[in-house]
C-alpha atoms as a PDB file:
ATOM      1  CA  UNK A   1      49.732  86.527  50.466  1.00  0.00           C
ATOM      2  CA  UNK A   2      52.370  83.963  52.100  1.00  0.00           C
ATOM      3  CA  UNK A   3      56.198  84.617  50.534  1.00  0.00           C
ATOM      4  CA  UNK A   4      57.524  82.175  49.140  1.00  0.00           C
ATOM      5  CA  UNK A   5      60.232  80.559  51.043  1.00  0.00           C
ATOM      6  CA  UNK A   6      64.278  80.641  49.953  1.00  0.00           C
ATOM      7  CA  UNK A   7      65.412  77.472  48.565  1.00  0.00           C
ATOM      8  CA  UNK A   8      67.622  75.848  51.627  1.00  0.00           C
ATOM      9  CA  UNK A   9      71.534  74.961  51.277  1.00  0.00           C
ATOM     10  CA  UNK A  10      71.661  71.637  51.150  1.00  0.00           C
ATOM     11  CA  UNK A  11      73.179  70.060  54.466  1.00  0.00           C
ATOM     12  CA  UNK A  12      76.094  67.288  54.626  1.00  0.00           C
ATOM     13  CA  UNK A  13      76.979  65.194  57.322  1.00  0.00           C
ATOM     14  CA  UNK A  14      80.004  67.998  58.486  1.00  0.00           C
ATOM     15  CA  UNK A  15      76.705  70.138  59.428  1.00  0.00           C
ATOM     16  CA  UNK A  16      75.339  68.142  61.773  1.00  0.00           C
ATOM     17  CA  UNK A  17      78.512  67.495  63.363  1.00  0.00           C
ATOM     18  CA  UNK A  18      79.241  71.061  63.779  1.00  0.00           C
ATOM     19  CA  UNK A  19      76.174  71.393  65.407  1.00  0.00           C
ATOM     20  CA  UNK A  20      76.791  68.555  67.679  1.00  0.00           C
ATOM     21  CA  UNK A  21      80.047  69.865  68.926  1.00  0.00           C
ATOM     22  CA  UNK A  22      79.183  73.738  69.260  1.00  0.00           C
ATOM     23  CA  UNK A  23      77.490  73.080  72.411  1.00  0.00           C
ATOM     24  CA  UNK A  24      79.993  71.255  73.742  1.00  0.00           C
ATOM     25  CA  UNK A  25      82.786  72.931  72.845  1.00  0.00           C
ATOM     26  CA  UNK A  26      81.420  76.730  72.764  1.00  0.00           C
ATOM     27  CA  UNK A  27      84.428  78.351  70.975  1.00  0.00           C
ATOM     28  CA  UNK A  28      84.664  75.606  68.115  1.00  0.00           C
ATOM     29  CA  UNK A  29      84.574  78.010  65.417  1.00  0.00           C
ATOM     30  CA  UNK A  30      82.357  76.081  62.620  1.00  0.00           C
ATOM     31  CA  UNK A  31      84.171  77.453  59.471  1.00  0.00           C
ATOM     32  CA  UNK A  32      87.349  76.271  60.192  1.00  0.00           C
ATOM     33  CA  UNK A  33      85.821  72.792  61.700  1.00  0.00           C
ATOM     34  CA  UNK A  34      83.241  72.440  58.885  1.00  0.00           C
ATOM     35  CA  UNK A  35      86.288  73.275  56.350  1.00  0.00           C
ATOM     36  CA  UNK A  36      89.034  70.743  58.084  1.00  0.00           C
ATOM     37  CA  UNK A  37      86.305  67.833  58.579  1.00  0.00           C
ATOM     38  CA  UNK A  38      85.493  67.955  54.878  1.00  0.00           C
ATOM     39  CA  UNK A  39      88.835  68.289  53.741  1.00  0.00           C
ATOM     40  CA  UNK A  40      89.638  64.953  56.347  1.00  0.00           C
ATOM     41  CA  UNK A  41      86.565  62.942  54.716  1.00  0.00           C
ATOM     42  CA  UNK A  42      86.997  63.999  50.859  1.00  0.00           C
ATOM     43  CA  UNK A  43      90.507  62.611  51.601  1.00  0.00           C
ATOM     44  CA  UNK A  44      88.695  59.201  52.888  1.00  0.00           C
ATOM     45  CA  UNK A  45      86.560  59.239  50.202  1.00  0.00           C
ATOM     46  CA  UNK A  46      89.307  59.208  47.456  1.00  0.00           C
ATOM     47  CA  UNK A  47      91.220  56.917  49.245  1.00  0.00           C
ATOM     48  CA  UNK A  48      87.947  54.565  49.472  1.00  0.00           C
ATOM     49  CA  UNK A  49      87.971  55.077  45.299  1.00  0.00           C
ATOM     50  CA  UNK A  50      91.705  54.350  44.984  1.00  0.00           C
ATOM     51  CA  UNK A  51      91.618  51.122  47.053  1.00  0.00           C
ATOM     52  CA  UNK A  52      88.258  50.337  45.117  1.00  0.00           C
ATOM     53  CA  UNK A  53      90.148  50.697  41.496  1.00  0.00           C
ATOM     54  CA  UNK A  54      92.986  48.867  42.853  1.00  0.00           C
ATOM     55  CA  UNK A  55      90.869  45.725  43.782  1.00  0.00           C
ATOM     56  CA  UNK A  56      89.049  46.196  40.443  1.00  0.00           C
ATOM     57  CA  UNK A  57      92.101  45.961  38.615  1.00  0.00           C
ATOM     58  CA  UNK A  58      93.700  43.383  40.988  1.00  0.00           C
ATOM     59  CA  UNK A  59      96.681  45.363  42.025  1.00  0.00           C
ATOM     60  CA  UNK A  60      98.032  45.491  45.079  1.00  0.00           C
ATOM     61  CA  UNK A  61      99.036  49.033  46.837  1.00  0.00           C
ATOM     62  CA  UNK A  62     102.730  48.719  46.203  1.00  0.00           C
ATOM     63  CA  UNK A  63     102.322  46.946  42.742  1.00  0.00           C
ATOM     64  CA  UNK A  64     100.340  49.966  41.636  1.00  0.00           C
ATOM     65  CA  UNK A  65     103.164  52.362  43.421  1.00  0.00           C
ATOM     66  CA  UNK A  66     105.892  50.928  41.367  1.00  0.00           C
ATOM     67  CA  UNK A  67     103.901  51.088  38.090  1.00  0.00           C
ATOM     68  CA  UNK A  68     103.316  54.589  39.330  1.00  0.00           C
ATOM     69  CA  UNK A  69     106.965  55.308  39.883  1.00  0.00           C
ATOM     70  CA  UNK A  70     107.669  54.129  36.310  1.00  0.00           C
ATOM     71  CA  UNK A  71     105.089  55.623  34.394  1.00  0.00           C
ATOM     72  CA  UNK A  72     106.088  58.898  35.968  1.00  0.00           C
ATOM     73  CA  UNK A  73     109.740  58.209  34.695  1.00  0.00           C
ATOM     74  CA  UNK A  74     108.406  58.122  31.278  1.00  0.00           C
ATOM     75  CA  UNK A  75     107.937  54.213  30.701  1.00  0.00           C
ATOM     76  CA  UNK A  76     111.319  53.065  32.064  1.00  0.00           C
ATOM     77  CA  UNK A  77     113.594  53.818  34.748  1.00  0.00           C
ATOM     78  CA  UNK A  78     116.756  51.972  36.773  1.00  0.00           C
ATOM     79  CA  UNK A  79     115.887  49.856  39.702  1.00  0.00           C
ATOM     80  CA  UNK A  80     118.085  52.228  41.458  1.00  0.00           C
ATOM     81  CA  UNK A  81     115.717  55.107  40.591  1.00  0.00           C
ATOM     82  CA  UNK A  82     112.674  53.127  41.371  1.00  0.00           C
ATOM     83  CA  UNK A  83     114.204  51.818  44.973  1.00  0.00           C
ATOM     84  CA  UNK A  84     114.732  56.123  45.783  1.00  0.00           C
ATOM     85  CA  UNK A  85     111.624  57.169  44.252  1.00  0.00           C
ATOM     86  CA  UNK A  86     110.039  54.264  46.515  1.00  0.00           C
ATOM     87  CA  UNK A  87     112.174  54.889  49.283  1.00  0.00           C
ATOM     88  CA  UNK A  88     113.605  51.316  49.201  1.00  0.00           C
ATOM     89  CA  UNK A  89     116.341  49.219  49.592  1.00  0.00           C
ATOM     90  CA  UNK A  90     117.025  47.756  46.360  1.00  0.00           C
ATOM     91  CA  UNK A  91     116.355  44.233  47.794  1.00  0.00           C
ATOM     92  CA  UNK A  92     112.520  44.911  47.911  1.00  0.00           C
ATOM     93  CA  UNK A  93     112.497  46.846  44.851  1.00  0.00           C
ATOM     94  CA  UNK A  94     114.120  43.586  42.760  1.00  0.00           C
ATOM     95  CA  UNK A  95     111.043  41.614  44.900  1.00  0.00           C
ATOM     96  CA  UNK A  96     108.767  44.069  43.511  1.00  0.00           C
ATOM     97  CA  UNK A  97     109.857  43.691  40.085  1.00  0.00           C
ATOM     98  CA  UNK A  98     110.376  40.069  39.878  1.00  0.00           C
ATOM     99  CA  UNK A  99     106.650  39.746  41.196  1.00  0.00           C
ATOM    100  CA  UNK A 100     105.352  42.759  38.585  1.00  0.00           C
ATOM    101  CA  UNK A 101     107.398  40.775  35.693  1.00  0.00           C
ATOM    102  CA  UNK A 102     105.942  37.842  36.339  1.00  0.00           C
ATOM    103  CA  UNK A 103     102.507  39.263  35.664  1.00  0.00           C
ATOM    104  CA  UNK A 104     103.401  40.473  32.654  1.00  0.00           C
ATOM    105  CA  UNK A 105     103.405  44.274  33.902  1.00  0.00           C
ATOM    106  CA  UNK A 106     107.277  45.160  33.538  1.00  0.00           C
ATOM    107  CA  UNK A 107     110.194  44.042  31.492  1.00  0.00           C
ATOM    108  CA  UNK A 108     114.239  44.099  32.473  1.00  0.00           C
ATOM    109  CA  UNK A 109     116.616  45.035  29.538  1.00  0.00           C
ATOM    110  CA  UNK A 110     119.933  45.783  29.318  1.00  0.00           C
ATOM    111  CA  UNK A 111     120.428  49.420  28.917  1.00  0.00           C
ATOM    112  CA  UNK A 112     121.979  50.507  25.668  1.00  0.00           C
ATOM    113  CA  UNK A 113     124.296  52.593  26.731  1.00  0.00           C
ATOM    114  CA  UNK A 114     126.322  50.748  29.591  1.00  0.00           C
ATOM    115  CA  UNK A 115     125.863  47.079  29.510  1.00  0.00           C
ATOM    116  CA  UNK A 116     126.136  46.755  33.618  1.00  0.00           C
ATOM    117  CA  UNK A 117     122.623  48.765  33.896  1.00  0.00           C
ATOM    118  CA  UNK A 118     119.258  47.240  33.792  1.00  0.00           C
ATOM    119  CA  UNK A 119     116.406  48.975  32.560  1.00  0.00           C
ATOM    120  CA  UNK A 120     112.805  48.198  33.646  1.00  0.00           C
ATOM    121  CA  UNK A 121     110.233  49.081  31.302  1.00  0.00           C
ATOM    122  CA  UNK A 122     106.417  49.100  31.674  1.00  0.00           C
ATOM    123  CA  UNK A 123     104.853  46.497  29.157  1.00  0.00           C
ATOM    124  CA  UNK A 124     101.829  47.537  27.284  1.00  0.00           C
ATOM    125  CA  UNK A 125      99.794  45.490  29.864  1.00  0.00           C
ATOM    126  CA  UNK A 126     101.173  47.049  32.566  1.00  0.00           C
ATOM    127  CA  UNK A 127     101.377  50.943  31.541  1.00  0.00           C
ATOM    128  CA  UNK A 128      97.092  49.975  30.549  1.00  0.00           C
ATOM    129  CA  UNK A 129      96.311  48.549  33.687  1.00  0.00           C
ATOM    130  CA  UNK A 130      98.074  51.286  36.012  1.00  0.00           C
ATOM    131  CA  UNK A 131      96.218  53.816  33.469  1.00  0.00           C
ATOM    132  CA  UNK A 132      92.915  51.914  33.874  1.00  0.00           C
ATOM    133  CA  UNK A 133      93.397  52.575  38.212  1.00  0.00           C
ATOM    134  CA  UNK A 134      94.448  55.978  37.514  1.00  0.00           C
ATOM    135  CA  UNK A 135      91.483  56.680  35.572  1.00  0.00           C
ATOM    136  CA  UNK A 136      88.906  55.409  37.693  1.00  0.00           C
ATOM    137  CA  UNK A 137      90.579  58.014  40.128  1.00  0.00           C
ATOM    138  CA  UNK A 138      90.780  60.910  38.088  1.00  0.00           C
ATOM    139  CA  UNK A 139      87.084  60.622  36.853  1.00  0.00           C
ATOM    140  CA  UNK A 140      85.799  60.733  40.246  1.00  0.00           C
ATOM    141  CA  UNK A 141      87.725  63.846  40.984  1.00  0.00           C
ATOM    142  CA  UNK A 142      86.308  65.305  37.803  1.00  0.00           C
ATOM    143  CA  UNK A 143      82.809  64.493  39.076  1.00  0.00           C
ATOM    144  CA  UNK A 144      83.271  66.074  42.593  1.00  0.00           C
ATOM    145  CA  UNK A 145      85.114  69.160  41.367  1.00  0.00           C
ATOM    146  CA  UNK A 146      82.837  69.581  38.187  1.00  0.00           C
ATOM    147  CA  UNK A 147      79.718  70.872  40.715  1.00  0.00           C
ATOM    148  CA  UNK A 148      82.579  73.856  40.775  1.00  0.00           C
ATOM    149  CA  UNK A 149      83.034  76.281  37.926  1.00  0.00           C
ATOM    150  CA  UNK A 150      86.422  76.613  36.192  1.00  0.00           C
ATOM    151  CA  UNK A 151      86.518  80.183  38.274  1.00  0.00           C
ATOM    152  CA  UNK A 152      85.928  78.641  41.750  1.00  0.00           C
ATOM    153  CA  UNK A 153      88.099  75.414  40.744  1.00  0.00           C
ATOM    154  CA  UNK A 154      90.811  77.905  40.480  1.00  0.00           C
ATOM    155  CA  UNK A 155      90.209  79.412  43.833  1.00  0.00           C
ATOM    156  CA  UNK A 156      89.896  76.365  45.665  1.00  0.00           C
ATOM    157  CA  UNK A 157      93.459  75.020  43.886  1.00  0.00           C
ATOM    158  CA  UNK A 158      95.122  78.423  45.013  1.00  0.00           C
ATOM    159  CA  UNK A 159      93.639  77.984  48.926  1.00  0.00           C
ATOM    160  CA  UNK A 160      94.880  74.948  49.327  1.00  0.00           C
ATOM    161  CA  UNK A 161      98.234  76.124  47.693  1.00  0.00           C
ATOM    162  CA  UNK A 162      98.321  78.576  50.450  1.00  0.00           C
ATOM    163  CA  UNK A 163      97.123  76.488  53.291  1.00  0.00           C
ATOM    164  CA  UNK A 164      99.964  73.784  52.478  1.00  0.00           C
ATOM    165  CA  UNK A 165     102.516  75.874  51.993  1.00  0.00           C
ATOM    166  CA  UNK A 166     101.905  77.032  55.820  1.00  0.00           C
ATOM    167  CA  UNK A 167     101.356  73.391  56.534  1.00  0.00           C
ATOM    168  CA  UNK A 168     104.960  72.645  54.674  1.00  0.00           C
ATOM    169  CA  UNK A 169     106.926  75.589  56.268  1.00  0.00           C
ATOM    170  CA  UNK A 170     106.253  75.540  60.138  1.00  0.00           C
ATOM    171  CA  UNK A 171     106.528  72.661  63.105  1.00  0.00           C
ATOM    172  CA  UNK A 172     103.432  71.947  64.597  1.00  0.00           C
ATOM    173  CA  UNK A 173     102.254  74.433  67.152  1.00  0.00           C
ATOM    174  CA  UNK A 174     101.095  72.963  70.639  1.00  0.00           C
ATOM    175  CA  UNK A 175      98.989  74.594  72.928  1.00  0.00           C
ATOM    176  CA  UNK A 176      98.745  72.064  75.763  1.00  0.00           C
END
């Protein structure tokens, strides 16, 4: 009687470029390959989404940035914030805004505590359309991490933490 065979591990397209460059580069070791070519295309992938979300809710990369920079400041912030949390001279950042406000995405207010400082608040049209991109984002995320369990989720999170912190604390290393 014939066994029944295993069910196979799927294969992605990392596999078959492992395999390709094993021959040709004999002591390619295929974990750390397989792990850094995923990690590079996941990252292309999301990026691909992002840019996607952006288009579908007509932002453009640095209007989306500065909605980002506000939201993240609670609703409002100072132009002077937003030009060092952009890493901006406040020129471009008063560009930015002027273009943003126009749209209907931002408003400029007197602060109420020293007349001389401006405020810049996200409208309700603006903090629902940068919400709107971040979702689209964040859903896709959920879908490739929910083929994970909460456990393994974890343990990738924790990796990672460890393989950036390396990547964080040392100067490349050359070997040519």
């Amino acid at each position: 009687m014939a066994q029944p065979e295993e069910p196979r591990t799927p294969r992605d397209w990392t596999d078959e470029h492992v395999a390709r460059w094993q021959p040709v580069l004999p002591d390619l070791d295929p974990v750390v390959e397989g792990a850094v070519t995923r990690m590079k295309k996941l990252s292309v992938h999301l990026r691909r989404v992002r840019e996607q979300s952006l288009v579908d809710f007509d932002l453009e990369r640095h209007e989306f940035d500065t909605l980002h920079k506000i939201a993240g400041r609670g609703g409002s912030a100072a132009p002077s914030e937003l030009a060092q949390d952009l890493d901006l001279a406040p020129a471009s950042v008063s560009g930015r805004l002027d273009a943003l406000e126009k749209r209907g995405f931002v408003r400029r207010t007197q602060s109420t505590t020293d007349r001389r400082r401006v405020v810049v608040e996200l409208t309700a049209a603006g903090h629902e359309t940068w919400l709107g991109a971040m979702d689209v984002l964040g859903h896709e995320e959920y879908r490739l991490l929910g083929v994970l369990s909460p456990e393994e989720r974890t343990l990738l999170n924790g990796m990672l933490r460890r393989v950036m912190i390396e990547a964080e604390s040392t100067e490349p290393t050359r070997h040519w």
